[in-house]
Protein backbone atom coordinates (compact mmCIF):
# COMPACT_ATOMS: atom_id res chain seq x y z
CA UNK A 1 118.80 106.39 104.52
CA UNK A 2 117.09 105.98 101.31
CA UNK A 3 115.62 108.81 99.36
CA UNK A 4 112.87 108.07 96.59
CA UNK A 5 111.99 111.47 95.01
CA UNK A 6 108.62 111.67 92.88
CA UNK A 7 107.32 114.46 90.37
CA UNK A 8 105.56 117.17 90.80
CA UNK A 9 104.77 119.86 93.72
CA UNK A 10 102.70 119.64 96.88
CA UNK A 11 99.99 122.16 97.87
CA UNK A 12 101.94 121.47 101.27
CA UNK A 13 104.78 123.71 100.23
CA UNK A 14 106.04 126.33 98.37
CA UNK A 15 109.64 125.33 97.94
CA UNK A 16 108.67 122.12 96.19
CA UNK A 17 107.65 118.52 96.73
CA UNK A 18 106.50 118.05 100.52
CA UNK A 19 109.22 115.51 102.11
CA UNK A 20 107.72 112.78 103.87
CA UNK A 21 110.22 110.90 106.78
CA UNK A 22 108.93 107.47 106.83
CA UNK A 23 110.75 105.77 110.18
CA UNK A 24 109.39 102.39 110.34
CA UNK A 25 108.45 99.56 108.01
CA UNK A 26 105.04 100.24 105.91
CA UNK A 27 103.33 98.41 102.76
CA UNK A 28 105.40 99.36 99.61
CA UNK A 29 101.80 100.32 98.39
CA UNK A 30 101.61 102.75 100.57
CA UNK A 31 105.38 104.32 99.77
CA UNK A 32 104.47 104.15 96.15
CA UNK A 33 101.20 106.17 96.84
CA UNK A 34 103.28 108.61 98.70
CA UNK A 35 105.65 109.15 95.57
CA UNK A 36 102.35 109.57 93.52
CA UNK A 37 101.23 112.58 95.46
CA UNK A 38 103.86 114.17 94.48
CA UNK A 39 105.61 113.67 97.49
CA UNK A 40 109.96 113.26 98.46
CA UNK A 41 109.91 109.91 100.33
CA UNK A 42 112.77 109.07 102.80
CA UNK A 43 112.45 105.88 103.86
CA UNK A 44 114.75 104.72 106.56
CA UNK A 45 112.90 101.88 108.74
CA UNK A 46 115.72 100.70 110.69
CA UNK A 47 115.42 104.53 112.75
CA UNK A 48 115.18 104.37 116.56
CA UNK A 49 114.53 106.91 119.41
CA UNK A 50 118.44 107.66 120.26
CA UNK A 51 118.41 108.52 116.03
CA UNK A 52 115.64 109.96 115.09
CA UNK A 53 116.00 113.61 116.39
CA UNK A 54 119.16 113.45 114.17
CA UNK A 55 117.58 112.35 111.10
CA UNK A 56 114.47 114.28 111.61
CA UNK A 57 117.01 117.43 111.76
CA UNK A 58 119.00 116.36 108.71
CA UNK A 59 116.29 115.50 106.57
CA UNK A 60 113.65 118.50 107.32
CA UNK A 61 110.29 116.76 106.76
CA UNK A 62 106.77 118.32 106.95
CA UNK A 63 105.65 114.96 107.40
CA UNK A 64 107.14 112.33 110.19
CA UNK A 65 105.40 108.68 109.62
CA UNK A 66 105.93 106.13 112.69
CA UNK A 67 104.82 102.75 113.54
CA UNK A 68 106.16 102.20 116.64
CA UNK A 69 109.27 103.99 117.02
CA UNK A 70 108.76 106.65 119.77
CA UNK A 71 108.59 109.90 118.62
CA UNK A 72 109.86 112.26 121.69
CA UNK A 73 110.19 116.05 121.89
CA UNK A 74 113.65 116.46 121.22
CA UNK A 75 112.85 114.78 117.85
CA UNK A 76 109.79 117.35 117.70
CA UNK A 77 111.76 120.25 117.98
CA UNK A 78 114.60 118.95 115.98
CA UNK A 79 112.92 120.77 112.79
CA UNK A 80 111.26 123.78 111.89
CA UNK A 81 109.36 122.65 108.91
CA UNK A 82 107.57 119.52 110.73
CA UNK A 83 103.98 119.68 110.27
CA UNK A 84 102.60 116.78 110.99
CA UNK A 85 102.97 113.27 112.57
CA UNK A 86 101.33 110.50 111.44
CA UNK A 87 101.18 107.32 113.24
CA UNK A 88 100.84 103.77 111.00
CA UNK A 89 98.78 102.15 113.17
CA UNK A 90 96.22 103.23 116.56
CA UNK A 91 97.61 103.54 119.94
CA UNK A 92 99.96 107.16 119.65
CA UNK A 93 101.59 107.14 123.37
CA UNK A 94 104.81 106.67 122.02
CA UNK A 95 104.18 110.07 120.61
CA UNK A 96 104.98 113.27 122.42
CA UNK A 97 101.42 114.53 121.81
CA UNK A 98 101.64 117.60 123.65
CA UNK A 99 104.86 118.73 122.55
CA UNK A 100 103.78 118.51 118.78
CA UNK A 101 100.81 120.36 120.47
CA UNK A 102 102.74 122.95 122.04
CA UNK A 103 104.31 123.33 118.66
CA UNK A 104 101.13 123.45 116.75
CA UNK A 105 101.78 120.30 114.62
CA UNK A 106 99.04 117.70 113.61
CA UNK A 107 99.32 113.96 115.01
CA UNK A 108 97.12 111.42 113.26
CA UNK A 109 96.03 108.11 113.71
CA UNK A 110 94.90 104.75 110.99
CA UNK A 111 92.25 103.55 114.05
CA UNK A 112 90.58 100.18 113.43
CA UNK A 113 92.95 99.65 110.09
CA UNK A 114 94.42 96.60 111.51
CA UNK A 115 91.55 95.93 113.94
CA UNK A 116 90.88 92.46 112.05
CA UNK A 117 94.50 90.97 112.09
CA UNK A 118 94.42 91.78 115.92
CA UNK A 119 91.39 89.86 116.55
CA UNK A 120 93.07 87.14 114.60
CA UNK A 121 95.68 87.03 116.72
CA UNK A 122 93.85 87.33 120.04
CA UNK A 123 91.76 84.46 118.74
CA UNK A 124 95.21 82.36 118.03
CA UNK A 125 96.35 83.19 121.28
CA UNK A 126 92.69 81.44 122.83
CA UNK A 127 92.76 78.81 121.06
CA UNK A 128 95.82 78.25 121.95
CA UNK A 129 95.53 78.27 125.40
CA UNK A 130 92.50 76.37 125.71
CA UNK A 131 94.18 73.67 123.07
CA UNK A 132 97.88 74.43 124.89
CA UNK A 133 98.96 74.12 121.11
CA UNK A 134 102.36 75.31 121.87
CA UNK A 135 103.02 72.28 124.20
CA UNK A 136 101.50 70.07 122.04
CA UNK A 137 104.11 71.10 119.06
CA UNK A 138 106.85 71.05 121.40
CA UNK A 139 105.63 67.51 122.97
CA UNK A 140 105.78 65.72 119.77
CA UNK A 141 109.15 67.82 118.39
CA UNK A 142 110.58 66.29 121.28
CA UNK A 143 109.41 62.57 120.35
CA UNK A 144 106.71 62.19 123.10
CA UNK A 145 102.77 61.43 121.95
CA UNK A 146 101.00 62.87 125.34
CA UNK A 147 97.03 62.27 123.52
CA UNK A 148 95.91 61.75 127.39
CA UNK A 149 97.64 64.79 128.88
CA UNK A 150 96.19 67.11 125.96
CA UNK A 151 92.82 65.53 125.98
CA UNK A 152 92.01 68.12 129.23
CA UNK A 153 90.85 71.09 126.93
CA UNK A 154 87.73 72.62 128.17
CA UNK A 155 85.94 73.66 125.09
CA UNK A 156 85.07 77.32 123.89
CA UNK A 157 81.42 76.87 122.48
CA UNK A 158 78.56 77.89 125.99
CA UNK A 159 81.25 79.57 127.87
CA UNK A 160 81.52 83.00 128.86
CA UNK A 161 83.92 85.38 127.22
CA UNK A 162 84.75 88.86 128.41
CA UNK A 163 85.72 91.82 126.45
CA UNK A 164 87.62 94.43 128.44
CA UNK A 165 87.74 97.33 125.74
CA UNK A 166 84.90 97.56 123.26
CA UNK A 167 86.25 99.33 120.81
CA UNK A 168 86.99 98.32 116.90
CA UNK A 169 89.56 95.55 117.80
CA UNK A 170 87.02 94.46 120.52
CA UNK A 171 84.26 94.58 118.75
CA UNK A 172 86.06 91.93 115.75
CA UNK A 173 86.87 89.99 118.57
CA UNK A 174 83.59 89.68 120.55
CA UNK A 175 82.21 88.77 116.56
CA UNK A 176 84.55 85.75 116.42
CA UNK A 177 83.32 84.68 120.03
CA UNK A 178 79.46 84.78 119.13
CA UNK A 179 80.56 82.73 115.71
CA UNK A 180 82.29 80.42 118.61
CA UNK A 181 78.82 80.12 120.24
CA UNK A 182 80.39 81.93 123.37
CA UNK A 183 78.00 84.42 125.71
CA UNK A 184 79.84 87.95 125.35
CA UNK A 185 80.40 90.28 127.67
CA UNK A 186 81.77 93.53 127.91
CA UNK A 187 83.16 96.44 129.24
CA UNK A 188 84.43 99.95 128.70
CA UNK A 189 84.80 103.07 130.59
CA UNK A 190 82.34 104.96 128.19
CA UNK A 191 80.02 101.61 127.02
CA UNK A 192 76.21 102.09 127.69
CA UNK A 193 74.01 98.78 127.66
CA UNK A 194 72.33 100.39 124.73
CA UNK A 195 76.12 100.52 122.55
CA UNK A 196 77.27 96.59 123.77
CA UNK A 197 73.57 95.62 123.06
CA UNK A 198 74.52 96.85 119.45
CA UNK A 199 77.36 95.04 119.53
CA UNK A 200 75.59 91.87 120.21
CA UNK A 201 77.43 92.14 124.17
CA UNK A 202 76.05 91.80 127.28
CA UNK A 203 76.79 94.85 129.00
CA UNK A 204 79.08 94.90 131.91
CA UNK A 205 78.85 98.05 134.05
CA UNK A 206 82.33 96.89 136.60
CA UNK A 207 85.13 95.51 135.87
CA UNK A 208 85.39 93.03 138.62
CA UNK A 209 81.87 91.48 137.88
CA UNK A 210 82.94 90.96 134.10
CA UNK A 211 86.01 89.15 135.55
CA UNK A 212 83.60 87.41 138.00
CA UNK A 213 81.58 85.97 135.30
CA UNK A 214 84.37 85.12 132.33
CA UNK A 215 86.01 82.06 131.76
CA UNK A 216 87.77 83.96 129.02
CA UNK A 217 88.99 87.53 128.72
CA UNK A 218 90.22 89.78 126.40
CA UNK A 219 92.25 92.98 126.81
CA UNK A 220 92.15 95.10 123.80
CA UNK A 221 91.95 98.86 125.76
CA UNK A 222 94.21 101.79 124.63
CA UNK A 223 97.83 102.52 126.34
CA UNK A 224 98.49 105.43 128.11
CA UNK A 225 98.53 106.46 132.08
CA UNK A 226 94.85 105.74 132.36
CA UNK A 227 94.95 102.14 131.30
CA UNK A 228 98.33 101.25 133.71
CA UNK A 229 97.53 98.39 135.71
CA UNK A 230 93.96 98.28 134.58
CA UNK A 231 94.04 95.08 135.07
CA UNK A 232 95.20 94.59 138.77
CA UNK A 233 95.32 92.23 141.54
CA UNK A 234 91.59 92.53 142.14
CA UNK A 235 90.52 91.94 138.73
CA UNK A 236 93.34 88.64 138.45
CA UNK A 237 91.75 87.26 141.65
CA UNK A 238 88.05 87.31 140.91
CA UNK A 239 89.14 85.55 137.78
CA UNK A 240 87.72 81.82 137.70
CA UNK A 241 90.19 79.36 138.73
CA UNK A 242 91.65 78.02 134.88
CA UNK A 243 90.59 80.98 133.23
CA UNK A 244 92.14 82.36 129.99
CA UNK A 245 93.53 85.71 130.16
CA UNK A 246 94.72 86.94 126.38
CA UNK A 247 96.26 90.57 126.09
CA UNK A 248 96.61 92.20 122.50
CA UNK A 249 96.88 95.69 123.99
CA UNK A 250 99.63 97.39 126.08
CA UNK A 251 101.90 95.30 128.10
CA UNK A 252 101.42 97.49 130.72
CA UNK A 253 97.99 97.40 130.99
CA UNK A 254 98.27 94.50 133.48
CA UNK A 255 100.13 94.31 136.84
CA UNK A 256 102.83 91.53 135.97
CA UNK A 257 103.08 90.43 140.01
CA UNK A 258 99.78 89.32 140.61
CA UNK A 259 99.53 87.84 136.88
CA UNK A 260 102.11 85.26 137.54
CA UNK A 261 101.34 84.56 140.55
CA UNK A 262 97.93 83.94 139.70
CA UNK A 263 99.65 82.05 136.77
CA UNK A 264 101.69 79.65 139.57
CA UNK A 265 98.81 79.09 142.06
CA UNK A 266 95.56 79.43 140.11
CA UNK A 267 95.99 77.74 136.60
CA UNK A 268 95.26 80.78 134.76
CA UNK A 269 96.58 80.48 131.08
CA UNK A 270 97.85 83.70 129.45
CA UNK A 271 98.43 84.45 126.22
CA UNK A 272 100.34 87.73 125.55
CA UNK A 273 101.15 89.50 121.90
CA UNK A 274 102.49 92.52 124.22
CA UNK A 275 104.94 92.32 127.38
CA UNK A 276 105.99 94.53 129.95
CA UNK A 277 109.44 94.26 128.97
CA UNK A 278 109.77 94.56 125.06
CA UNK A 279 112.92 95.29 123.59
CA UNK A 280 113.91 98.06 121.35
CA UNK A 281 113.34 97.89 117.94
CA UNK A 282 112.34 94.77 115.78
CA UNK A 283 115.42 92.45 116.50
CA UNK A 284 116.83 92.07 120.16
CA UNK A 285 117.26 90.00 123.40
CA UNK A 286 114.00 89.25 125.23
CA UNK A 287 114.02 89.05 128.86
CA UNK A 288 110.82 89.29 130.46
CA UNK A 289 110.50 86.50 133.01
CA UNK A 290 107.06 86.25 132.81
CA UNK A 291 107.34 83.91 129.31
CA UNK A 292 109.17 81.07 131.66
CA UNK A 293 106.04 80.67 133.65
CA UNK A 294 104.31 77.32 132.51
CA UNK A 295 100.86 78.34 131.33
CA UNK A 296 101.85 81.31 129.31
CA UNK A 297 102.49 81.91 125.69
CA UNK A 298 102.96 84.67 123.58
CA UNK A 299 104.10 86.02 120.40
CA UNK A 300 106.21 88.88 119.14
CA UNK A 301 104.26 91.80 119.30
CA UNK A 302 103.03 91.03 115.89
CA UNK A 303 99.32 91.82 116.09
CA UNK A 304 98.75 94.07 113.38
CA UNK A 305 101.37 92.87 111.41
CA UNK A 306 99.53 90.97 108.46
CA UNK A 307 100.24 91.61 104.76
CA UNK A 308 96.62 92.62 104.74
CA UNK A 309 96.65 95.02 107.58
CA UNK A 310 99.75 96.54 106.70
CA UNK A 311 98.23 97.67 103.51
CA UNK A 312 94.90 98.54 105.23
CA UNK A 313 97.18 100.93 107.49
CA UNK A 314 99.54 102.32 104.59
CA UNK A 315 96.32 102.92 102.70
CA UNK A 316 94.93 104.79 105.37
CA UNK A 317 98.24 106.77 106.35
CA UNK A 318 98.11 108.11 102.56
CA UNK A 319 94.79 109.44 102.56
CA UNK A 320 95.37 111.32 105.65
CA UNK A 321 98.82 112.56 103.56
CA UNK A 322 96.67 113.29 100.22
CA UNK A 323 94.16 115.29 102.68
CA UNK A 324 96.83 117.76 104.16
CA UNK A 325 98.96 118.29 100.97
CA UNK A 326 95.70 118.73 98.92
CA UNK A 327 92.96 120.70 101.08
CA UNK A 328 95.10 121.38 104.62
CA UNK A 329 92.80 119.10 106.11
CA UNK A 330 93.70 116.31 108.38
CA UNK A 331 92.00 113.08 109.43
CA UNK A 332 91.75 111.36 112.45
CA UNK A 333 93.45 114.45 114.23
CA UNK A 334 94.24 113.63 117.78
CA UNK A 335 95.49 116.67 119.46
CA UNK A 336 92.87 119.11 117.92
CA UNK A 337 91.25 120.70 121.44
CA UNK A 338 87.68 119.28 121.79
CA UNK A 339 87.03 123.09 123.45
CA UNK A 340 89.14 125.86 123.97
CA UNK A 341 88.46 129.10 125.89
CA UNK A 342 86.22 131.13 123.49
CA UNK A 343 83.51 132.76 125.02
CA UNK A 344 82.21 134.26 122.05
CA UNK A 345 81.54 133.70 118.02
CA UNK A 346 82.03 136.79 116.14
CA UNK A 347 80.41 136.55 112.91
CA UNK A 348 81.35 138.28 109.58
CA UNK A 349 79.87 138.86 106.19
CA UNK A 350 82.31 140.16 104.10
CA UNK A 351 83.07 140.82 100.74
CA UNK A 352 85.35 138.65 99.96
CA UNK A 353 88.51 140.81 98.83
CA UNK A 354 91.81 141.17 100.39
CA UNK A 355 92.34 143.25 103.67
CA UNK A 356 88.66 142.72 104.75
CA UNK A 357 89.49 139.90 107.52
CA UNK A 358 92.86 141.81 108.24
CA UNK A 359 91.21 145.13 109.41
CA UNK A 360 88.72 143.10 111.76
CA UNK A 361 92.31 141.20 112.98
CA UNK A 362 93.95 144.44 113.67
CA UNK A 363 90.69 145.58 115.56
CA UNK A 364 91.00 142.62 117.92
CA UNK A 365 94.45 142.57 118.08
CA UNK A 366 93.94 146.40 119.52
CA UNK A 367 91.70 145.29 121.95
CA UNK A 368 94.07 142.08 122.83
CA UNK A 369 90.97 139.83 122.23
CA UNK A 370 92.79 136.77 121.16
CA UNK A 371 90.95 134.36 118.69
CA UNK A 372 90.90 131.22 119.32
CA UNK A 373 89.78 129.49 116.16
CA UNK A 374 88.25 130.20 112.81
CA UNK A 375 87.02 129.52 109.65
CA UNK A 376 85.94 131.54 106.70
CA UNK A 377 83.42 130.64 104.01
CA UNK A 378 83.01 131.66 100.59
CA UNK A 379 79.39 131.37 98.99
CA UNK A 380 79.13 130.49 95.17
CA UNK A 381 80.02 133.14 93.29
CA UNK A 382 83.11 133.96 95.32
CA UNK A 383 81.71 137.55 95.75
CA UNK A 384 80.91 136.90 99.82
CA UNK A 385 82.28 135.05 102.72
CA UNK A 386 81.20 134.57 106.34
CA UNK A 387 84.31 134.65 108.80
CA UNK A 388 83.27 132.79 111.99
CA UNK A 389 85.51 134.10 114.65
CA UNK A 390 85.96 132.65 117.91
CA UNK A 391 87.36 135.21 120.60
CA UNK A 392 88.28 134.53 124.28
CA UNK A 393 86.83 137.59 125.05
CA UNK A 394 83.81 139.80 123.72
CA UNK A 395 84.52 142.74 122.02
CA UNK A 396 83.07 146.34 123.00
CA UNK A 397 80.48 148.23 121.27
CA UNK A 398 82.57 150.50 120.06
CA UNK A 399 85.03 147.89 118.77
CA UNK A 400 81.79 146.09 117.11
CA UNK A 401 81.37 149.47 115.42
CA UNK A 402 85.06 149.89 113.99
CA UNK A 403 84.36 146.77 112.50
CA UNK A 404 81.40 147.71 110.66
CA UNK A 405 82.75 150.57 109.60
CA UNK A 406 84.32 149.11 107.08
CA UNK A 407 82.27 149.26 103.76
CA UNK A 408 83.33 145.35 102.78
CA UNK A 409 82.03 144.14 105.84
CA UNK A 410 78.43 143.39 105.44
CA UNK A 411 77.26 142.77 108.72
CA UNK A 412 79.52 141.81 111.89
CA UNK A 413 76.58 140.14 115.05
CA UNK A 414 78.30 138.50 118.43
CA UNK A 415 76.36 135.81 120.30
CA UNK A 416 78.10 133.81 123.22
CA UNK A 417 79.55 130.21 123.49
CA UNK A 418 78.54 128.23 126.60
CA UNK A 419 81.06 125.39 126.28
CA UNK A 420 83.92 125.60 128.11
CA UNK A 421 87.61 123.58 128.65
């Protein structure tokens, strides 16, 4: 492992320099930034799951950056000190989420950073389908000039293409196919007409009809349990006979069975940047069967991987750093709860002195009113603050009355929260 060490001391700790653990491969920008913070870099891309626990226990980070190495709770729990996880890139299922949860550490996201260079790619992947580019290389590597064989290509511009997954990388995407002259579709599990209509999509309200209707689809929804298999043997089916099926997602997103076979008996050309059977790591032996099938190419699960993108994500991975170690604040948090169990807001005005919030704490604690979350404001001046205090519970009269009864509490009102978990 290599250790880069920088000047200076975080506002992320009080024994010096916050160490960053930086797991996979980012921009050098981006490690350079880190340094500039103020921050001990240990940069050690060639980590994998079976090593990471190890490291992250040797090295005691606050910070844990990963790309795509999976970040499980054994290497969670492996250190005390780690505060937060950021992930160099979007999708964060290869992150125990609810073990850092359960351990009350932050996991962050770069969304739509390298939403561009995936579009590019799906796009490559389209083209080359409909041009069967790949054969065509091979064809004349091999000594053969097949002009009437590859002279079959159906054309792009009047067709329809469909967008399964409308989010930033689908949105780039859906651009490029209007700029194609293509009719757009789309469809997400949250999209209104009124959203894809902003998007310049037709809206698409089921999944089938958007296969139904596209000579061309793209898959560019999130991983994760809810997306397995999304796109099944009923989707595959009511695909046109020919179509062109491109997936820059989740390899699992798409039941492999009924996409070859669909592949052997329909005509439908694939083109895959993600497979259900990926090796470990950034060098290995690939075996998924599915890449012998005539009809399908694919590349190396190299997406996001432009120079551009890369520093697009490390720029973004910093700023989420530079956030926490500066103000304790951290963007694009992903397991903050959207609602918790508070029933009520206490709210405090308080002189703001020492002790004040401490003696409305111990009331609560008393009562075994447990608060939920909080914040505390301090006016200009710094003579006042306003403590808003969510509680599970409320508290009693009388309790509302040992609060007040302090003399640097100005006023202490309760009103009630109707959203629930």
């Amino acid at each position: 492992m290599t250790a880069f060490a920088s000047q200076g001391p975080s506002a992320a700790s009080n024994a010096g320099p916050a160490k960053v653990l930086v797991c996979d491969p980012i921009a050098k920008s981006g490690l350079d930034a880190l340094r500039g913070l103020g921050c001990l870099v240990m940069n050690d891309p060639e980590l994998a799951e079976g090593t990471l626990a190890r490291a992250v226990k040797d090295t005691a980070p606050e910070v844990l950056i990963t790309g795509t190495t999976p970040v499980t709770a054994e290497a969670i729990a492996a250190s005390p000190r780690l505060a937060m996880i950021v992930v160099a890139g979007t999708g964060t299922e290869h992150v125990d989420v609810a073990a850092a949860s359960r351990r009350g550490i932050f996991v962050a996201n770069c969304p739509g950073r390298n939403a561009t260079a995936v579009a590019e790619l799906a796009w490559a992947l389209i083209l080359g389908c409909d041009r069967r580019l790949p054969e065509q290389v091979e064809a004349l590597r091999a000594g053969h000039w097949r002009r009437r064989d590859f002279a079959q290509a159906a054309g792009l511009h009047g067709r329809t293409l469909g967008i399964v997954g409308l989010g930033q990388v689908g949105q780039e995407i859906a651009g490029i196919g209007r700029a194609f002259g293509m009719d757009v579709i789309a469809w997400s599990r949250n999209l209104t007409e009124e959203k894809a209509l902003e998007h310049g999509c037709g809206f698409c309200g089921s999944l089938l009809n958007l296969a139904k209707l596209s000579e061309v689809v793209s898959v560019s929804v999130g991983g994760g349990e809810d997306t397995d298999n999304l796109i099944n043997d009923k989707f595959i089916a009511a695909l046109k006979p020919n179509a062109i099926l491109v997936n820059t997602s989740r390899g699992g997103v798409i039941e492999q069975a009924a996409l070859r076979n669909a592949v052997r008996t329909r005509g439908l050309r694939v083109g895959l940047d993600v497979w259900a059977e990926e090796p470990e790591g950034h060098e290995g032996t690939f075996a998924d069967p599915l890449v012998h099938e005539a009809g399908v190419i694919g590349t190396h699960h190299v997406g996001a991987l432009t120079e551009q993108a890369q520093r697009a994500v490390a720029d973004e991975v910093v700023r989420v750093v530079r956030a926490w170690t500066e103000r304790g604040h951290v963007p694009n948090c992903v397991n903050r709860a959207v609602a918790t169990p508070a029933t009520n807001l206490l709210a405090v005005r308080h002189v703001n002195r020492p002790g004040v919030l401490a003696h409305v704490f111990e009331i609560l604690g008393e009562a075994s009113i447990n608060v939920e979350e909080m914040e505390n404001i301090v006016y200009a001046g710094g003579e006042a603050g306003l403590a808003r205090i969510q509680v599970a519970k409320a508290p009693s009269e009388d309790q509302l009355k040992a609060i007040r009864a302090n003399a640097n509490i100005l006023s202490a009102t309760l009103s009630t929260i109707t959203r629930r978990m």
